[in-house]
PDB file of N, CA and C in Angstrom:
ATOM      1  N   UNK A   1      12.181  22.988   2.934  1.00  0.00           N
ATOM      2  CA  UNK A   1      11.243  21.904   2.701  1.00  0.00           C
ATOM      3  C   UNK A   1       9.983  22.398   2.004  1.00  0.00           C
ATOM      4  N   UNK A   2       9.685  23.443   2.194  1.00  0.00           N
ATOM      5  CA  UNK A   2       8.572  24.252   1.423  1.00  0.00           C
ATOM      6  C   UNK A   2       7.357  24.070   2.237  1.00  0.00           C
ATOM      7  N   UNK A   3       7.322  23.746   3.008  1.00  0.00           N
ATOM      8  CA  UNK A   3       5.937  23.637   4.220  1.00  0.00           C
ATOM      9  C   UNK A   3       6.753  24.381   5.261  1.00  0.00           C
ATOM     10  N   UNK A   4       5.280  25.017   5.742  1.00  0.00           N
ATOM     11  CA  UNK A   4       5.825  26.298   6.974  1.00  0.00           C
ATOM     12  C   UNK A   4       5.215  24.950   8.184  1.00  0.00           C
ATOM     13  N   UNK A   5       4.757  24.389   8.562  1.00  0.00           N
ATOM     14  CA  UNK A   5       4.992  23.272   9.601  1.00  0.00           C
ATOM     15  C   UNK A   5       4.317  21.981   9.352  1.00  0.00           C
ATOM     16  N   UNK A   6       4.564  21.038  10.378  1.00  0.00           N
ATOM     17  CA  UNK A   6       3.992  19.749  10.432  1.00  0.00           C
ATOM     18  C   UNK A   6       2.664  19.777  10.271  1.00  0.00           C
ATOM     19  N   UNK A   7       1.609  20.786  10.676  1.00  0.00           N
ATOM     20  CA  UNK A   7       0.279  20.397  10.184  1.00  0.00           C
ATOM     21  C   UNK A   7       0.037  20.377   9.204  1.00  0.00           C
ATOM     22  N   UNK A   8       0.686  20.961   7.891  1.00  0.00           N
ATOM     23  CA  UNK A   8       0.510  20.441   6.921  1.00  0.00           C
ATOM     24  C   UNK A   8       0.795  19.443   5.390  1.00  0.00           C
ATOM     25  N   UNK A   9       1.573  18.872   6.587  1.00  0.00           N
ATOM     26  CA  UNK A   9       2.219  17.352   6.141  1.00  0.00           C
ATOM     27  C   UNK A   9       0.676  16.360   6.200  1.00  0.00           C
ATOM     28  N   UNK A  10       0.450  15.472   4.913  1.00  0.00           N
ATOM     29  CA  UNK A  10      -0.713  15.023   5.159  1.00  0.00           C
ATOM     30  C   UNK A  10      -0.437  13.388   5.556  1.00  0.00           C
ATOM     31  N   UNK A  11       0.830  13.229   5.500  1.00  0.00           N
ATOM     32  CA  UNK A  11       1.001  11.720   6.514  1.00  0.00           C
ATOM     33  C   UNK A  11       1.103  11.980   8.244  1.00  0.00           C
ATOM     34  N   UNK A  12       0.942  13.655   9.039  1.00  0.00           N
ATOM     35  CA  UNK A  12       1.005  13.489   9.962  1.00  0.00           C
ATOM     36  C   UNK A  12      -0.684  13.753  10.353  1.00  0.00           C
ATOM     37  N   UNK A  13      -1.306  14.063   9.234  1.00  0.00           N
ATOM     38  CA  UNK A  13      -2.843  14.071   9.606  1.00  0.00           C
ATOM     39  C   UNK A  13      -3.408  12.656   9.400  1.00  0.00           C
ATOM     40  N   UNK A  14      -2.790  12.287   8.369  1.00  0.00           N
ATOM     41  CA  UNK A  14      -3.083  10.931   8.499  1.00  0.00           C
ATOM     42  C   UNK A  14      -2.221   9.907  10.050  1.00  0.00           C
ATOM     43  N   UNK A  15      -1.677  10.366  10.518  1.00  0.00           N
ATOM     44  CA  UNK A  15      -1.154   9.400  11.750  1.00  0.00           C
ATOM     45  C   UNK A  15      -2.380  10.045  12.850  1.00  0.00           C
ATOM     46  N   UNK A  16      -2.524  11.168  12.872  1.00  0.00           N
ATOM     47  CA  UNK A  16      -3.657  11.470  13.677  1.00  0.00           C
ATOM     48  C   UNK A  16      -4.640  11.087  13.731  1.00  0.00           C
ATOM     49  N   UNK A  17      -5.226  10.748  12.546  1.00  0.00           N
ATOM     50  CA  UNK A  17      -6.651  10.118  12.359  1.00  0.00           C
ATOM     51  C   UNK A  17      -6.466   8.811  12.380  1.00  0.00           C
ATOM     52  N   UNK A  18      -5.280   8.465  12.268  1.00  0.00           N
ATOM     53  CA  UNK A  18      -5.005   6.556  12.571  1.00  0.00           C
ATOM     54  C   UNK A  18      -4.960   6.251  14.525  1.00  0.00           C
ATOM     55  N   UNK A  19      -4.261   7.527  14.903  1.00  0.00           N
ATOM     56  CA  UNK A  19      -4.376   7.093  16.781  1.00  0.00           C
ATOM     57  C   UNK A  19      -5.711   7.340  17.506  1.00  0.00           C
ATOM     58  N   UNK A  20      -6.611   8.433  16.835  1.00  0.00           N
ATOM     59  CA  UNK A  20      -8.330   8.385  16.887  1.00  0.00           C
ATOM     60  C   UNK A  20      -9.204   7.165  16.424  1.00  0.00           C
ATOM     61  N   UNK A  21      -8.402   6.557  15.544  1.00  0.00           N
ATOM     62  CA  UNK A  21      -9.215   5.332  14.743  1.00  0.00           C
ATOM     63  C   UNK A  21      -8.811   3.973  16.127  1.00  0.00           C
ATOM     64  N   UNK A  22      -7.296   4.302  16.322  1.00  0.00           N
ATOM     65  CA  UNK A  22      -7.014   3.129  17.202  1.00  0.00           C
ATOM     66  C   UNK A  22      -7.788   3.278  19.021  1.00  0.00           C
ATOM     67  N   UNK A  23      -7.751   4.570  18.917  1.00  0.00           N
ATOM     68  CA  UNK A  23      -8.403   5.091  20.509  1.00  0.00           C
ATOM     69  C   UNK A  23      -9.902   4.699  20.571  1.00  0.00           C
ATOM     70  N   UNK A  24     -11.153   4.626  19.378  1.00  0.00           N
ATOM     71  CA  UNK A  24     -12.318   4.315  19.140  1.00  0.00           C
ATOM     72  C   UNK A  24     -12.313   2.647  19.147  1.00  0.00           C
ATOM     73  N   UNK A  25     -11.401   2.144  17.876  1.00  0.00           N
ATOM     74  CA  UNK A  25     -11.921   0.635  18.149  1.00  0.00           C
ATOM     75  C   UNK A  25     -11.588   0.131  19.228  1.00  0.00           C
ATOM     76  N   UNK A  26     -10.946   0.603  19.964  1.00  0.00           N
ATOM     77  CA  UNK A  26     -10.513  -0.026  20.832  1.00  0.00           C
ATOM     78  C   UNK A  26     -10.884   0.305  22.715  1.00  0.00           C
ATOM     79  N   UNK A  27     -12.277   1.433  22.154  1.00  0.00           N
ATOM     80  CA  UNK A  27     -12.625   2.212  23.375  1.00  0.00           C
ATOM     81  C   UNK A  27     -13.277   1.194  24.421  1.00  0.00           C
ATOM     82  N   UNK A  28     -13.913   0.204  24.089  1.00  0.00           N
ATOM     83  CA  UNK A  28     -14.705  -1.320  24.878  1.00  0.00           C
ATOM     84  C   UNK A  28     -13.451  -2.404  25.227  1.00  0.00           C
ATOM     85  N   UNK A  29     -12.339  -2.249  25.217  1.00  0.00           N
ATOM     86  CA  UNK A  29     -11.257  -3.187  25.150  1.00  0.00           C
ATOM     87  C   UNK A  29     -10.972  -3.677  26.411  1.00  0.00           C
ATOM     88  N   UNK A  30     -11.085  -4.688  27.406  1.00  0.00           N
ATOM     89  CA  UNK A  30     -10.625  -4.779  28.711  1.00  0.00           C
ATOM     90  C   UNK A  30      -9.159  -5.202  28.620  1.00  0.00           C
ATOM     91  N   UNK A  31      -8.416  -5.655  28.026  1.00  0.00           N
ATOM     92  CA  UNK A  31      -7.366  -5.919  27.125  1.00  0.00           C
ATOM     93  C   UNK A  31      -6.387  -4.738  27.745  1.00  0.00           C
ATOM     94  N   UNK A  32      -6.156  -4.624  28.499  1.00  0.00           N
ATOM     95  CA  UNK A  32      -5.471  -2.822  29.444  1.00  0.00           C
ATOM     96  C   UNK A  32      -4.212  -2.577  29.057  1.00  0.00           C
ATOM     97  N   UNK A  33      -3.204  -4.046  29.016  1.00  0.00           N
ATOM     98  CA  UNK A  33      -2.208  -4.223  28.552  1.00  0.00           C
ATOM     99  C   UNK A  33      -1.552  -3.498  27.019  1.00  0.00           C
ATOM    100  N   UNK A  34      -2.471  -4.558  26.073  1.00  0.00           N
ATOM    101  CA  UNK A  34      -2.339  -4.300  25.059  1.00  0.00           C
ATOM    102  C   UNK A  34      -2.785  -3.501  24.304  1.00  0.00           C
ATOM    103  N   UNK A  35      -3.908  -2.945  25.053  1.00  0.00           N
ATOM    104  CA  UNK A  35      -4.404  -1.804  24.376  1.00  0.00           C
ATOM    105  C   UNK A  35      -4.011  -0.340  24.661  1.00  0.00           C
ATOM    106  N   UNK A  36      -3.192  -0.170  25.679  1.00  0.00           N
ATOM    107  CA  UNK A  36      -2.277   0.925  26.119  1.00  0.00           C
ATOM    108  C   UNK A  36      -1.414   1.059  25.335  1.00  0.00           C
ATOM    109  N   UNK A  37      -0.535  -0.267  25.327  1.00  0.00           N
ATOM    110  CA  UNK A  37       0.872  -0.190  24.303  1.00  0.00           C
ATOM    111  C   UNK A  37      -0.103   0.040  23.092  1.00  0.00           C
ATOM    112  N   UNK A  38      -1.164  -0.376  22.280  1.00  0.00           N
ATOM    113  CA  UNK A  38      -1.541  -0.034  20.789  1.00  0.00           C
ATOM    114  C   UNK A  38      -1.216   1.559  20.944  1.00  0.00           C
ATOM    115  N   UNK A  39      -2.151   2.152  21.893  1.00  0.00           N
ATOM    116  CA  UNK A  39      -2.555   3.314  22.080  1.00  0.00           C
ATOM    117  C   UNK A  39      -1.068   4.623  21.756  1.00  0.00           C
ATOM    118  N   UNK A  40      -0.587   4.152  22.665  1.00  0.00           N
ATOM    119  CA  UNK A  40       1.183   4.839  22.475  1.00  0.00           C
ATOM    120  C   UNK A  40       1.844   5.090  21.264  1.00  0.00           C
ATOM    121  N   UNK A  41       1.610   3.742  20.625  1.00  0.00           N
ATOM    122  CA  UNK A  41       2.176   3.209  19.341  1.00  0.00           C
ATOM    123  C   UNK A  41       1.388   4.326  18.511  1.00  0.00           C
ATOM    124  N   UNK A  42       0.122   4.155  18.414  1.00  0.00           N
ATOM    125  CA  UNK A  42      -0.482   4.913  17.567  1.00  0.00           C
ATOM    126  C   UNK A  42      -0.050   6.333  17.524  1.00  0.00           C
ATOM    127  N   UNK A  43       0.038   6.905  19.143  1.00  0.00           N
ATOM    128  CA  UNK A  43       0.159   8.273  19.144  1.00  0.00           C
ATOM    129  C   UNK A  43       1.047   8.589  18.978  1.00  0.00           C
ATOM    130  N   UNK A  44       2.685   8.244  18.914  1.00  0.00           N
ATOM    131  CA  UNK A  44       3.551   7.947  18.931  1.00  0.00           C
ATOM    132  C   UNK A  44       4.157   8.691  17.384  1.00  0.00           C
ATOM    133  N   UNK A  45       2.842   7.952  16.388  1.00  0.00           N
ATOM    134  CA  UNK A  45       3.309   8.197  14.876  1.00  0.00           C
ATOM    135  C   UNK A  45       3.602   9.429  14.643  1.00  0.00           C
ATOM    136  N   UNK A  46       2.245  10.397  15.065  1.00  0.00           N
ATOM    137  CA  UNK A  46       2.452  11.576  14.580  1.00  0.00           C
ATOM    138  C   UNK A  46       2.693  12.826  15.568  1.00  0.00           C
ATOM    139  N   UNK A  47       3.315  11.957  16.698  1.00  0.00           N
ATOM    140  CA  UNK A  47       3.936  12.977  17.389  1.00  0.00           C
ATOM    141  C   UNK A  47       5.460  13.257  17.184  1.00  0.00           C
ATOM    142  N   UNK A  48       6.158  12.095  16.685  1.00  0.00           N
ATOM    143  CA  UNK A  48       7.221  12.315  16.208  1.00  0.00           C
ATOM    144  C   UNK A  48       7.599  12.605  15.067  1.00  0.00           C
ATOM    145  N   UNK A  49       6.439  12.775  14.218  1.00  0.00           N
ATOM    146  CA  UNK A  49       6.686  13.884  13.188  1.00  0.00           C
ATOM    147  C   UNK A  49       6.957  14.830  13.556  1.00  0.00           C
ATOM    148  N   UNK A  50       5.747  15.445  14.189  1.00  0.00           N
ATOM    149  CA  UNK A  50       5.963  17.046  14.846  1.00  0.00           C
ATOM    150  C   UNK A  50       6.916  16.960  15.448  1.00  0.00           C
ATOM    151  N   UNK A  51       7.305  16.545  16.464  1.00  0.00           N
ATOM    152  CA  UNK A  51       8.385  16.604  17.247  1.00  0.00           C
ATOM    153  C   UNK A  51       9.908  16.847  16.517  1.00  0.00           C
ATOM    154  N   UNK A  52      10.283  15.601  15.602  1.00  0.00           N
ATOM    155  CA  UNK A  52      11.309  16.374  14.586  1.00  0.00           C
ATOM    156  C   UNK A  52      11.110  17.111  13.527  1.00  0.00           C
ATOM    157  N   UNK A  53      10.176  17.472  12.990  1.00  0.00           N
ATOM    158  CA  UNK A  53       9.919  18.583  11.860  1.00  0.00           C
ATOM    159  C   UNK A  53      10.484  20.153  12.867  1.00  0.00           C
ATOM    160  N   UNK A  54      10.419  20.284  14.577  1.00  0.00           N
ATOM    161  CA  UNK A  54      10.679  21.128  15.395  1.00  0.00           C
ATOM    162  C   UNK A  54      12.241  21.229  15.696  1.00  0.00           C
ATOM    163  N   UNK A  55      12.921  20.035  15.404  1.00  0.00           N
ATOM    164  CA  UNK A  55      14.488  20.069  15.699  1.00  0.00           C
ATOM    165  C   UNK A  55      15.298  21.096  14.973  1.00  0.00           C
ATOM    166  N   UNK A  56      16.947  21.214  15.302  1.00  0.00           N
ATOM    167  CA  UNK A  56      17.135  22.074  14.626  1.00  0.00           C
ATOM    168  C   UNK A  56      17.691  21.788  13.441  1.00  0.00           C
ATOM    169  N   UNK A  57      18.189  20.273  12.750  1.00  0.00           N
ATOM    170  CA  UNK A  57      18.929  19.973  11.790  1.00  0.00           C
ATOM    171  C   UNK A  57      17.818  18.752  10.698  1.00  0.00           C
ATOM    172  N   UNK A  58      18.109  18.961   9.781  1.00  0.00           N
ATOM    173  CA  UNK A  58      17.529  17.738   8.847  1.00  0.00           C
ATOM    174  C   UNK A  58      17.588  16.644   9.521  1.00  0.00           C
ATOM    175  N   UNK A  59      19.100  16.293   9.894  1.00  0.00           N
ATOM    176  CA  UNK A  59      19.631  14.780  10.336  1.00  0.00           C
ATOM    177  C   UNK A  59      18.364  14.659  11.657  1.00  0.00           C
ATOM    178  N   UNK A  60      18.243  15.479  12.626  1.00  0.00           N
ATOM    179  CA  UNK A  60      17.257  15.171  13.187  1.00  0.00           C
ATOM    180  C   UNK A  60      15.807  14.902  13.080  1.00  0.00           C
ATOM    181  N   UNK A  61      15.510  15.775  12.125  1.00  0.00           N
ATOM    182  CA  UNK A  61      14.112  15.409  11.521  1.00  0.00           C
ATOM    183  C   UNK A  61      14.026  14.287  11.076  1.00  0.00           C
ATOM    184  N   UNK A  62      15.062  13.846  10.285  1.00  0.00           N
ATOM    185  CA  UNK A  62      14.957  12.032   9.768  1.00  0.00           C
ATOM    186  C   UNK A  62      15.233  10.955  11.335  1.00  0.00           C
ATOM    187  N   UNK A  63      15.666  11.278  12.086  1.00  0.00           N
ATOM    188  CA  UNK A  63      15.786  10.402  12.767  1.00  0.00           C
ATOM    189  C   UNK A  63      14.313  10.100  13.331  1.00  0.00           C
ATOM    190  N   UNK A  64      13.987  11.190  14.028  1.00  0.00           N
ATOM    191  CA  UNK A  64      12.360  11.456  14.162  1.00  0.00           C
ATOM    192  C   UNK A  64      11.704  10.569  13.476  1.00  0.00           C
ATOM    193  N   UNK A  65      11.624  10.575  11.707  1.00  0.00           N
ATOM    194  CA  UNK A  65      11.056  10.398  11.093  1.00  0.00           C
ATOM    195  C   UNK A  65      10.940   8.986  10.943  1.00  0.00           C
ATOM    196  N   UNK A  66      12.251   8.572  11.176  1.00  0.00           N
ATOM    197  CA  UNK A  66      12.218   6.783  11.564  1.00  0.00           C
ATOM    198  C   UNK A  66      11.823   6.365  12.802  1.00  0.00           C
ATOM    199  N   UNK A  67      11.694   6.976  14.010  1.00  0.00           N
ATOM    200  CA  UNK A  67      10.983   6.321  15.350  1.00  0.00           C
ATOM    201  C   UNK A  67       9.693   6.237  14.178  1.00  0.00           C
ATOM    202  N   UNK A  68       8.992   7.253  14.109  1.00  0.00           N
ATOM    203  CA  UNK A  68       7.543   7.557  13.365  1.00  0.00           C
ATOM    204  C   UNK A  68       7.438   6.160  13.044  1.00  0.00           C
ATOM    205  N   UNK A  69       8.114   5.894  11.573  1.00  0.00           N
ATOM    206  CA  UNK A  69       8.054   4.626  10.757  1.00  0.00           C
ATOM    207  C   UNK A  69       8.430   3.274  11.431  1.00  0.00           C
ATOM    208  N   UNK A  70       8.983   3.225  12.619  1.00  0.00           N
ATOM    209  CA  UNK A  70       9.320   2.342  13.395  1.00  0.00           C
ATOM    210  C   UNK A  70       7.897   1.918  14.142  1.00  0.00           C
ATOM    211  N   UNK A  71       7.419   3.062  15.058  1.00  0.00           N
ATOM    212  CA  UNK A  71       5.776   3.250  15.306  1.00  0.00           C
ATOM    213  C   UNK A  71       4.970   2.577  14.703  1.00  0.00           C
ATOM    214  N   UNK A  72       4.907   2.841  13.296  1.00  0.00           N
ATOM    215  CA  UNK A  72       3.882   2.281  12.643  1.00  0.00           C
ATOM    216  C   UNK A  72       4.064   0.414  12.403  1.00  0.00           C
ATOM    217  N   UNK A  73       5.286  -0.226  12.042  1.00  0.00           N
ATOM    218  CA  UNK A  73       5.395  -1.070  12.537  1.00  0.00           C
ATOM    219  C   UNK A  73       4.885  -1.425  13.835  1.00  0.00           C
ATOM    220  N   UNK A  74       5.446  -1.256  14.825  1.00  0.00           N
ATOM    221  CA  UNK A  74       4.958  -1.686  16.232  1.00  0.00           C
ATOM    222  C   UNK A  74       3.187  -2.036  16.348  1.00  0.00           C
ATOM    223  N   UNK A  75       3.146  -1.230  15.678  1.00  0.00           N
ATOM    224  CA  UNK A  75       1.193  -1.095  15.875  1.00  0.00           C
ATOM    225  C   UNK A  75       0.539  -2.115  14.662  1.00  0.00           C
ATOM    226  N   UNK A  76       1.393  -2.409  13.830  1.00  0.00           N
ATOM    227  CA  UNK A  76       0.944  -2.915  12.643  1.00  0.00           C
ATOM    228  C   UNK A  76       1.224  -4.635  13.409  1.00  0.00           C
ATOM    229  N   UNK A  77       2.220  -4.833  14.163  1.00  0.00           N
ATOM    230  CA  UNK A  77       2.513  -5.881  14.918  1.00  0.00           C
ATOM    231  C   UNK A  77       1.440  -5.998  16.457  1.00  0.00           C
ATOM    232  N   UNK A  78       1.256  -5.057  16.745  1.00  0.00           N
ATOM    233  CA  UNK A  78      -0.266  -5.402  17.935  1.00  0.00           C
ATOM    234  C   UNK A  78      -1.555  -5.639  17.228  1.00  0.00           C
ATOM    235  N   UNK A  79      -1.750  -5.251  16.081  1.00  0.00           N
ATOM    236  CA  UNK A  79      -2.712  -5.136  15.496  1.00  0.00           C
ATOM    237  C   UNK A  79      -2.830  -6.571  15.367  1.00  0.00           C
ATOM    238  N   UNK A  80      -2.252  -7.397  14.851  1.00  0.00           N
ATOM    239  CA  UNK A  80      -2.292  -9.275  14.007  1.00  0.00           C
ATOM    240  C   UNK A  80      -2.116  -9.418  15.623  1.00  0.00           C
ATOM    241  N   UNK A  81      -1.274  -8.964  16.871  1.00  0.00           N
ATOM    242  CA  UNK A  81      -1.256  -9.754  17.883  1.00  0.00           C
ATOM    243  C   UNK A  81      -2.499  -9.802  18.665  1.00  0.00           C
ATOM    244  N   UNK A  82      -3.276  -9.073  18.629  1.00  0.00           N
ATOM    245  CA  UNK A  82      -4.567  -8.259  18.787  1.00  0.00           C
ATOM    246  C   UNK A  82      -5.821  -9.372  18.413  1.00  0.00           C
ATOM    247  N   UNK A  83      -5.583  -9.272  17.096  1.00  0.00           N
ATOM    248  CA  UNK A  83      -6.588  -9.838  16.516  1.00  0.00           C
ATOM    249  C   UNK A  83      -6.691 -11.594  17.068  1.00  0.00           C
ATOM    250  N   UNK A  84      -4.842 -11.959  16.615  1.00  0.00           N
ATOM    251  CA  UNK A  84      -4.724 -13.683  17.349  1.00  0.00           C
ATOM    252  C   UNK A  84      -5.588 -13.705  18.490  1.00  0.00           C
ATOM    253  N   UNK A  85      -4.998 -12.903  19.440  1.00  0.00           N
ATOM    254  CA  UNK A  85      -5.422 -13.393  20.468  1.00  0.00           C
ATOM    255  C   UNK A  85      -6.912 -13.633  20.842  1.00  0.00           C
ATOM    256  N   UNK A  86      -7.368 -13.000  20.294  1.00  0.00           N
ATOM    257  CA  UNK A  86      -9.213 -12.664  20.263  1.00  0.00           C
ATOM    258  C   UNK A  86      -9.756 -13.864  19.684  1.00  0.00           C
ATOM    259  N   UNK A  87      -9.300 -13.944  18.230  1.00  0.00           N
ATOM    260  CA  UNK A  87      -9.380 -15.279  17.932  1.00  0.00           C
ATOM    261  C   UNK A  87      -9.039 -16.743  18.396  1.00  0.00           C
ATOM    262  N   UNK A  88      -7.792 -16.398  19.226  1.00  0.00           N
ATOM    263  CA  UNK A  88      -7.699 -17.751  20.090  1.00  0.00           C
ATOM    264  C   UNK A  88      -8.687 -17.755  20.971  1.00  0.00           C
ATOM    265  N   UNK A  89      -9.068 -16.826  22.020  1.00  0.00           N
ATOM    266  CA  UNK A  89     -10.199 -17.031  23.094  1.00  0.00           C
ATOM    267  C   UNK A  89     -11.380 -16.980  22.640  1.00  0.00           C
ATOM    268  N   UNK A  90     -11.738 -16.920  21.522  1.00  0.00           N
ATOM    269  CA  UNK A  90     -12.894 -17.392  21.088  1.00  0.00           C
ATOM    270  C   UNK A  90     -13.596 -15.971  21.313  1.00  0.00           C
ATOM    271  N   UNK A  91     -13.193 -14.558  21.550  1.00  0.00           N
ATOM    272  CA  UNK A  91     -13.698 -13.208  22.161  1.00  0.00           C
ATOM    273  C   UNK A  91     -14.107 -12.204  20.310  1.00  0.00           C
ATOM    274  N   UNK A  92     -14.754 -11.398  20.180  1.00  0.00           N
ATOM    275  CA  UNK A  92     -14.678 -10.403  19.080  1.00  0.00           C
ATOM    276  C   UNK A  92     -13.724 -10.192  18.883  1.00  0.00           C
ATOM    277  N   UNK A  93     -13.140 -10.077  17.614  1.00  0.00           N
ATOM    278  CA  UNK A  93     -12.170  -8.907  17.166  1.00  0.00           C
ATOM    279  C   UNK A  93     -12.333  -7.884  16.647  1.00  0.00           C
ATOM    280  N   UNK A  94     -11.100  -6.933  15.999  1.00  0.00           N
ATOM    281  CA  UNK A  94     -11.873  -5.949  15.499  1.00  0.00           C
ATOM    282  C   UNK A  94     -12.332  -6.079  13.685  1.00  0.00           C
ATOM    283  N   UNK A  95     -13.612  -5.240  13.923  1.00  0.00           N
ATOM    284  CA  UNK A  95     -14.464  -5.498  12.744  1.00  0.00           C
ATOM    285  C   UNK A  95     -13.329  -4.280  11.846  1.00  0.00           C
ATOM    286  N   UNK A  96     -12.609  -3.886  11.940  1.00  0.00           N
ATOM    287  CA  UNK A  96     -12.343  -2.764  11.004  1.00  0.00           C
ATOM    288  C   UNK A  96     -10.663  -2.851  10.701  1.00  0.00           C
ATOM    289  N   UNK A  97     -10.025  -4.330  11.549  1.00  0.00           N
ATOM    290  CA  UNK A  97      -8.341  -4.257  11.519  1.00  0.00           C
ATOM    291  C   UNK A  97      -7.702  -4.624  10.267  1.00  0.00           C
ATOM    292  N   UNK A  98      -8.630  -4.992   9.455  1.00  0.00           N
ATOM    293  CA  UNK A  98      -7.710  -4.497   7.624  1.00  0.00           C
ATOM    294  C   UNK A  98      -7.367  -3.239   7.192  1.00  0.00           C
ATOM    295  N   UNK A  99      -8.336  -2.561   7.321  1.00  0.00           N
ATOM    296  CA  UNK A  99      -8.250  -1.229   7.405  1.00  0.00           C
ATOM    297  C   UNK A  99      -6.852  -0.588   7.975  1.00  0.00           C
ATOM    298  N   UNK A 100      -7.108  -0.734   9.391  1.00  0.00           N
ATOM    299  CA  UNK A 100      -5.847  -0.284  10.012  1.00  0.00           C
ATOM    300  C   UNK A 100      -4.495  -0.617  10.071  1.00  0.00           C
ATOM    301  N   UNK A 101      -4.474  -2.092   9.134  1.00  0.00           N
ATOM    302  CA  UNK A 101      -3.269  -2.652   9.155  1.00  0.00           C
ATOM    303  C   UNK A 101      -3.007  -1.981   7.781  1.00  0.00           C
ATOM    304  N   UNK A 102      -3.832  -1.716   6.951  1.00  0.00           N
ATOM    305  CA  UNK A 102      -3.366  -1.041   5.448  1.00  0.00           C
ATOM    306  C   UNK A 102      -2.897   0.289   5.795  1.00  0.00           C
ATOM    307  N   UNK A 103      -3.710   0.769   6.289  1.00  0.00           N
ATOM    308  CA  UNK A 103      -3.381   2.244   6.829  1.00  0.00           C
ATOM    309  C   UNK A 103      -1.596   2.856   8.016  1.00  0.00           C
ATOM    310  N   UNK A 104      -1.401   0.939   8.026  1.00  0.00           N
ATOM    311  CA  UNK A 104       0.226   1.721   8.975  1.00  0.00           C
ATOM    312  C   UNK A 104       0.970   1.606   7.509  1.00  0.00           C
ATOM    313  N   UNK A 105       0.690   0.531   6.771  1.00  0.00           N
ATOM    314  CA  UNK A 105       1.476   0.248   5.732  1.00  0.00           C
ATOM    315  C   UNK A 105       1.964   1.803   4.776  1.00  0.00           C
ATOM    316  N   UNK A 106       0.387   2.083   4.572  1.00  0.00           N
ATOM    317  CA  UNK A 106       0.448   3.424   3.355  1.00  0.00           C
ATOM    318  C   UNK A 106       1.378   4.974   4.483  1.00  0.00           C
ATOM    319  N   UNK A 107       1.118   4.930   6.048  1.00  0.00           N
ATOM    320  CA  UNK A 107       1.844   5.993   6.460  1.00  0.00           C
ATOM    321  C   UNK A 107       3.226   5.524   6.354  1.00  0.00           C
ATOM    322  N   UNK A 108       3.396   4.617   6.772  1.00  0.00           N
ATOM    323  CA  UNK A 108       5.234   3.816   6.795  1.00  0.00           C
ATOM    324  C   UNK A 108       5.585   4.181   5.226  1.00  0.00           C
ATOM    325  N   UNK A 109       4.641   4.265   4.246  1.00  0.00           N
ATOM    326  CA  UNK A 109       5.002   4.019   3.089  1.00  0.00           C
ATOM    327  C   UNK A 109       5.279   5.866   3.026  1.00  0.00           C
ATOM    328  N   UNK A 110       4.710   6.741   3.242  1.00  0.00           N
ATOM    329  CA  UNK A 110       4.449   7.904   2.985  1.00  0.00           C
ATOM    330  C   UNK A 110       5.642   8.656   4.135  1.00  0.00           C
ATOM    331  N   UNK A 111       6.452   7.714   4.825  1.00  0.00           N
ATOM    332  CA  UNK A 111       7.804   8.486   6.132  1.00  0.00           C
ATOM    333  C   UNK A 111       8.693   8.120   5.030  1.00  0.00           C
ATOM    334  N   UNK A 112       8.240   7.283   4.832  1.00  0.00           N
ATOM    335  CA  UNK A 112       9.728   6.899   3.630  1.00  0.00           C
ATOM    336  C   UNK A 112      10.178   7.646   2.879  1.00  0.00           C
ATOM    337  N   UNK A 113       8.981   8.355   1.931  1.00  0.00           N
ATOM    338  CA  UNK A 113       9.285   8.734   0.755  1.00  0.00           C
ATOM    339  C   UNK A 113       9.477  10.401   1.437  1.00  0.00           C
ATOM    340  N   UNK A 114       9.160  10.563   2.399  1.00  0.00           N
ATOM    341  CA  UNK A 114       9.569  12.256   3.673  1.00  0.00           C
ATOM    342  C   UNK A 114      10.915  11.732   3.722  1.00  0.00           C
ATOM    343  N   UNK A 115      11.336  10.815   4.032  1.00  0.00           N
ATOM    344  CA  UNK A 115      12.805  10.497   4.447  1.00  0.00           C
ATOM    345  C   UNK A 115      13.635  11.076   3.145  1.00  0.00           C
ATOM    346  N   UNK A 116      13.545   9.787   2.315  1.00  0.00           N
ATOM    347  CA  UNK A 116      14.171  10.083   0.972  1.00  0.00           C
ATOM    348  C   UNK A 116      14.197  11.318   0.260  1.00  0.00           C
ATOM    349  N   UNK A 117      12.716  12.196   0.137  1.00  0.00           N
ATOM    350  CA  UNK A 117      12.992  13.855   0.151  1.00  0.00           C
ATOM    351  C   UNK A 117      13.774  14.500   1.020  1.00  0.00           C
ATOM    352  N   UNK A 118      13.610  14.364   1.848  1.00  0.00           N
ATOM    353  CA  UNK A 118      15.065  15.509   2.818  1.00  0.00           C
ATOM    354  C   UNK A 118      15.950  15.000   2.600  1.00  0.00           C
ATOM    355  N   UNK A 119      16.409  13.012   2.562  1.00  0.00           N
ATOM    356  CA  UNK A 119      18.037  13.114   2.786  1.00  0.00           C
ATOM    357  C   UNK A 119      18.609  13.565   1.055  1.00  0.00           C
ATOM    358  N   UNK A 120      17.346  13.668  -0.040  1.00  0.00           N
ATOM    359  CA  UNK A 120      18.178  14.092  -1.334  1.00  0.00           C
ATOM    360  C   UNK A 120      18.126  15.673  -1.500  1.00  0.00           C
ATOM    361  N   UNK A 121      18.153  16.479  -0.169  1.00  0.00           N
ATOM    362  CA  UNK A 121      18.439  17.932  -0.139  1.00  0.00           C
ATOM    363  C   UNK A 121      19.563  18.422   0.637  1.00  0.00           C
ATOM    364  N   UNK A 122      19.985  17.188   1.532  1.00  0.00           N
ATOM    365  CA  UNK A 122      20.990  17.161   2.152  1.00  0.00           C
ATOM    366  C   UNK A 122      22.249  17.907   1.357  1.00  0.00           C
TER     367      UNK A 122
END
């Protein structure tokens, strides 16, 4: 693959700085529910990078690599559920969830194109 490990993959620094981004806006949240599952989701991304970049076969690293991209969905889906709901009760939302909804898009976008490189070395 030509990288000696996952830290220097820059979609898994970028999933890191997306589950710090989700752990901050969301540090005032009484919301316990949903803001746990965000929380997971978030961390979720770029732990299963690392986690299969550590396996012993390609095929596993891609599988990995799709929970990851699966992740980022999930969170990209609390995020709009997040926001509804705030907006239905008439409560704040978050001032910064464009951002973060662009930001699952461009990592989902950036597992993909990790996917499609390994499975065309296969």
């Amino acid at each position: 693959m030509g990288l000696r490990n996952f830290e220097e993959l820059e979609v898994w620094k970028r999933g890191c700085q997306l589950a710090v981004d989700i752990y901050t806006a969301l540090h005032t949240s009484k919301d316990f529910g949903l803001k746990d599952q965000m929380q997971r989701a978030a961390v979720s991304i770029a732990s299963n990078i690392a986690e299969g970049s550590e396996r012993a076969s390609t095929q596993e690293y891609i599988r990995f690599l799709r929970i990851s991209k699966s992740s980022c969905a999930e969170l990209r889906t609390q995020l709009y559920i997040y926001q509804k709901a705030k907006k239905a009760t008439g409560q704040p939302a978050l001032p910064d969830n464009k951002p973060l909804i662009q930001e699952t898009r461009e990592i989902s976008a950036m597992l993909q194109g990790l996917i499609k490189s390994l499975q065309a070395k296969q």
